[in-house]
Protein backbone atom coordinates (compact mmCIF):
# COMPACT_ATOMS: atom_id res chain seq x y z
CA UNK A 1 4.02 124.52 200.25
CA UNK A 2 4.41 125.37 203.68
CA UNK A 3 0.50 125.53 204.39
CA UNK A 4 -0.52 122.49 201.74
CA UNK A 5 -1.10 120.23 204.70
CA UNK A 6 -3.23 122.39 206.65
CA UNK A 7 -5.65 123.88 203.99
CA UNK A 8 -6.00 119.73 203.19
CA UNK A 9 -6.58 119.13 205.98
CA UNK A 10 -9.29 122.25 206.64
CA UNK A 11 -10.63 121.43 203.40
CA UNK A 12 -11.48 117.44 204.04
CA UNK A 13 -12.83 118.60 207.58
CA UNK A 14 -15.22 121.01 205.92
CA UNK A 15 -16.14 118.34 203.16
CA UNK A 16 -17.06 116.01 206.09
CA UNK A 17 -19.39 118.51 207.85
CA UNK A 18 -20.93 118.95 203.99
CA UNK A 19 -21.30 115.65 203.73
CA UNK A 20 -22.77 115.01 207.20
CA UNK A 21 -25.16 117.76 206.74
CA UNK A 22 -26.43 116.56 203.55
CA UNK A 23 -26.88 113.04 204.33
CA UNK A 24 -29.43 113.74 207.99
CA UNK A 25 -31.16 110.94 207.84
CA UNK A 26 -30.66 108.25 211.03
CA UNK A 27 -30.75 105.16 210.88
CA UNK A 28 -30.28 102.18 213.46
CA UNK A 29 -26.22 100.46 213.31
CA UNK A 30 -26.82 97.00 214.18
CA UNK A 31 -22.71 95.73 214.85
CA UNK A 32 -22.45 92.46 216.36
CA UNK A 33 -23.15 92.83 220.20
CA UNK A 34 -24.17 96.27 220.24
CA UNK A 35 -27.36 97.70 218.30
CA UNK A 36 -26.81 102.19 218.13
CA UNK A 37 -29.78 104.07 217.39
CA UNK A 38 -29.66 107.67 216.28
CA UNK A 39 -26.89 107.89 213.98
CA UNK A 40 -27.25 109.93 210.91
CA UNK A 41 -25.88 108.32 207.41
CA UNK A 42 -22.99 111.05 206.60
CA UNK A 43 -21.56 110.39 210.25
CA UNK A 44 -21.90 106.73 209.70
CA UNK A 45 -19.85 107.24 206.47
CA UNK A 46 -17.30 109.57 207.86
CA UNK A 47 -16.70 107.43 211.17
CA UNK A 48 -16.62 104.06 208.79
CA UNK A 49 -13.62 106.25 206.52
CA UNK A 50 -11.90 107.29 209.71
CA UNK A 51 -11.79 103.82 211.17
CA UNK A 52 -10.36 102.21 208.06
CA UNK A 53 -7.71 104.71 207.70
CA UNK A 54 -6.57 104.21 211.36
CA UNK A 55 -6.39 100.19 210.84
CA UNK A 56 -4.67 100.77 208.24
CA UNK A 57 -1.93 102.94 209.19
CA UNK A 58 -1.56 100.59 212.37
CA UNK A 59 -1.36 97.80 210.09
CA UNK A 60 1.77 99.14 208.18
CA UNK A 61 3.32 100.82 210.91
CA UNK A 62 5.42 97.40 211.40
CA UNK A 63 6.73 97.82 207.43
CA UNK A 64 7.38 101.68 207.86
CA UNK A 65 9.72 100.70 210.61
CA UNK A 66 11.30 98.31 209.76
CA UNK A 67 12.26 99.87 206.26
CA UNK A 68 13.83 102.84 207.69
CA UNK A 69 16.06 100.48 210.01
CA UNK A 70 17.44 98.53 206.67
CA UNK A 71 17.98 102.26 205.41
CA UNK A 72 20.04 103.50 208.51
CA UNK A 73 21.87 99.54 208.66
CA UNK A 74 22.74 99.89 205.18
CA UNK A 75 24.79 103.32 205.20
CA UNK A 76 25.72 102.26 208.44
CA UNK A 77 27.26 99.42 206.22
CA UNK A 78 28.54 101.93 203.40
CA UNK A 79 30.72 103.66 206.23
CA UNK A 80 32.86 100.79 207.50
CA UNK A 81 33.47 99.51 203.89
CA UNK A 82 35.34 103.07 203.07
C-alpha cells in the first residue's frame, strides 16, 4: 500500500503518452478569442481531462474545508460537555 499512489500515478502518466501517441493527428482549437493550430487530438483530450479535474477540485475545495472545521468544532464541543 505504501507505493499504490505512485505506480497510479506512473501508470495514468504512461496511459496518457499511449494515448497521445496513438491519437497524432492535429487539428486547429478554435476557443473563443484565441484560434491554436498544431495540436494533436490525444493532447487535446488529455489537456481537456486535466483542466476539468483542476476546476473541479478548486470548486470543492470550499466544502472540503469547511467540513473538517465542523469536525474539529464538534469534538471541540464533545470536550467541554465531559
Amino acid at each position: 500500500m505504501k507505493y499504490f499512489y505512485f505506480i497510479l500515478l506512473v501508470l495514468l502518466i504512461s496511459f496518457f503518452f499511449i494515448f497521445s501517441s496513438l491519437n497524432p493527428d492535429l487539428i486547429a482549437l478554435d476557443l473563443f478569442f484565441v484560434k491554436i493550430e498544431g495540436v494533436s487530438v490525444g493532447f487535446t483530450i488529455i489537456l481537456s481531462v486535466l483542466i476539468g479535474s483542476i476546476i473541479s477540485f478548486i470548486l470543492q475545495l470550499p466544502r472540503l474545508l469547511r467540513r473538517n472545521s465542523k469536525v474539529l468544532s464538534d469534538k471541540k464541543d464533545e470536550n467541554s460537555q465531559t
